[in-house]
C-alpha atoms as a PDB file:
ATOM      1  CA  UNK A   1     -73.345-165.662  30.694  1.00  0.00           C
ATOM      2  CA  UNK A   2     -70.958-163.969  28.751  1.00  0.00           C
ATOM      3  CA  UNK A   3     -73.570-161.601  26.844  1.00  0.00           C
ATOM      4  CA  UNK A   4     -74.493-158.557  29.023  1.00  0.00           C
ATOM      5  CA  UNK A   5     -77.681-156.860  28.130  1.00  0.00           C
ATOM      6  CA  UNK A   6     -77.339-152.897  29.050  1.00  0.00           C
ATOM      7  CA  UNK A   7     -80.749-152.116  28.736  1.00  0.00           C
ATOM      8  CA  UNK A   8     -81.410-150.758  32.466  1.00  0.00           C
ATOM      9  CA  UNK A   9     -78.211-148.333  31.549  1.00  0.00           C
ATOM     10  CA  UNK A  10     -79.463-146.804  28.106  1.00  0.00           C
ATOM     11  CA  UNK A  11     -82.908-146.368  29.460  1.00  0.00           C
ATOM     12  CA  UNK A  12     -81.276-144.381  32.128  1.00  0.00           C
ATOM     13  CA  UNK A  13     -79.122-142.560  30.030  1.00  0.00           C
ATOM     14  CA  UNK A  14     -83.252-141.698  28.039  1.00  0.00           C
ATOM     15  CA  UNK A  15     -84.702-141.094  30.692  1.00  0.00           C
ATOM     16  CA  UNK A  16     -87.270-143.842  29.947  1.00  0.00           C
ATOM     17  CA  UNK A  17     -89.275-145.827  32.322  1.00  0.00           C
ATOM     18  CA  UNK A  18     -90.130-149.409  31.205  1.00  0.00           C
ATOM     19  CA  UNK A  19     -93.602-148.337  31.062  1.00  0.00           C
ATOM     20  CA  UNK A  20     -92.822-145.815  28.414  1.00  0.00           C
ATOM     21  CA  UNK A  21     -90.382-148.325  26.902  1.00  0.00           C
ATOM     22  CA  UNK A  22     -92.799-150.747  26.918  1.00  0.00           C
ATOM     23  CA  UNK A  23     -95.377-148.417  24.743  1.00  0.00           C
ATOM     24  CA  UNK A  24     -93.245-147.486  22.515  1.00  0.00           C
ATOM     25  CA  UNK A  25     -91.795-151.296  21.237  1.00  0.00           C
ATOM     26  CA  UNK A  26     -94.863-153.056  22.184  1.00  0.00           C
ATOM     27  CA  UNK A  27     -94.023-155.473  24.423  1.00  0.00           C
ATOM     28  CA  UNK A  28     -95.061-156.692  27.634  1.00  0.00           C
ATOM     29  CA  UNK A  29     -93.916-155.005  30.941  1.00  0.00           C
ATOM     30  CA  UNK A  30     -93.036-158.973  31.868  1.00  0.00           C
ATOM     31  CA  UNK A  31     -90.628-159.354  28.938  1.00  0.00           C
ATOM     32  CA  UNK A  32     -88.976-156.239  28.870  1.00  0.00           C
ATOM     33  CA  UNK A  33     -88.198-156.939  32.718  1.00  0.00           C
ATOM     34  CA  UNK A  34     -86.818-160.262  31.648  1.00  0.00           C
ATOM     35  CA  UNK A  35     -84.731-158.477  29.223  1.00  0.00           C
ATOM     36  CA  UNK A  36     -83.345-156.020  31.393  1.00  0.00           C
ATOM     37  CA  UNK A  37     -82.478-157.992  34.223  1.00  0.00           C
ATOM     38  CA  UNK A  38     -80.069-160.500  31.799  1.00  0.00           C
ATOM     39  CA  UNK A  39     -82.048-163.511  32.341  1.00  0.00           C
ATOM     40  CA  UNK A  40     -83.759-163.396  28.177  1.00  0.00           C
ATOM     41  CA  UNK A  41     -82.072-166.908  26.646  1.00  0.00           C
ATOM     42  CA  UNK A  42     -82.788-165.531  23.120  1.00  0.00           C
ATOM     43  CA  UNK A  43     -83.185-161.844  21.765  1.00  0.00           C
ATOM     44  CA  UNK A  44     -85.918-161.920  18.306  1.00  0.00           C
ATOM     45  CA  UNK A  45     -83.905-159.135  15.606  1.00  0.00           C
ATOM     46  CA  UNK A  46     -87.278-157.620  15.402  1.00  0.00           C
ATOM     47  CA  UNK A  47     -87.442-156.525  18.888  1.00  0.00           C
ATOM     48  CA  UNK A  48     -83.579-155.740  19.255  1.00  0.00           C
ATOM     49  CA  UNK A  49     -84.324-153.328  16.011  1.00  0.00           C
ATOM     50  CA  UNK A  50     -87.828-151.541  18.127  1.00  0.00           C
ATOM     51  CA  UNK A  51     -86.078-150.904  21.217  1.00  0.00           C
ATOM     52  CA  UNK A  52     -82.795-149.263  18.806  1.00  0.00           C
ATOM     53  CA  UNK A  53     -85.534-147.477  17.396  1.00  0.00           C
ATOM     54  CA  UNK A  54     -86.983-146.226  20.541  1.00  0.00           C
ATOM     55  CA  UNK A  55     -84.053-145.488  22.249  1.00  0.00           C
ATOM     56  CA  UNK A  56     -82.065-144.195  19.318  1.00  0.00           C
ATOM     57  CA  UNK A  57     -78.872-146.798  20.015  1.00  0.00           C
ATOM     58  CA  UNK A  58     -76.842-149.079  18.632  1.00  0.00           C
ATOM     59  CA  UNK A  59     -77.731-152.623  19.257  1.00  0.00           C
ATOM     60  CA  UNK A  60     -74.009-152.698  19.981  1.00  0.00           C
ATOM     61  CA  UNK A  61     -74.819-150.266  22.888  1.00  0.00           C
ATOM     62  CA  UNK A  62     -77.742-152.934  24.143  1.00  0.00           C
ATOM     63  CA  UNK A  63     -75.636-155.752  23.838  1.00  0.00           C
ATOM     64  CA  UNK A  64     -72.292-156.528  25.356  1.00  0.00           C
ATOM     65  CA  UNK A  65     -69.743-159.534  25.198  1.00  0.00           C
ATOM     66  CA  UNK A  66     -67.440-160.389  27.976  1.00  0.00           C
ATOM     67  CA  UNK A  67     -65.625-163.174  28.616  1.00  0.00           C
END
């Protein structure tokens, strides 16, 4: 898939576990795994704009295109 999701490399950058990340957006452990790994088909605005919030980024900085 040609959209990366650099979630695992932001939260490392934080210092944030995905328990703490998890808190802090509300969302399940479950999804935000599913998220980090690359394997989400669909990303809701709502949830790209919590985790920006919690991890003070750029949705740019979440989300990647390569070809």
């Amino acid at each position: 898939m040609p959209i990366i999701v650099n979630l695992d490399v932001i939260m490392a950058k934080r210092k944030m576990s995905l328990n703490e990340l998890s808190e802090k957006v509300d969302l399940t452990l479950s999804n935000l795994s599913i998220l980090k790994t690359g394997k989400a088909k669909a990303v809701r605005f709502s949830t790209l704009e919590a985790l920006c919030k919690a991890l003070d980024c750029q949705p740019g900085e979440i989300l990647e295109y390569k070809e």
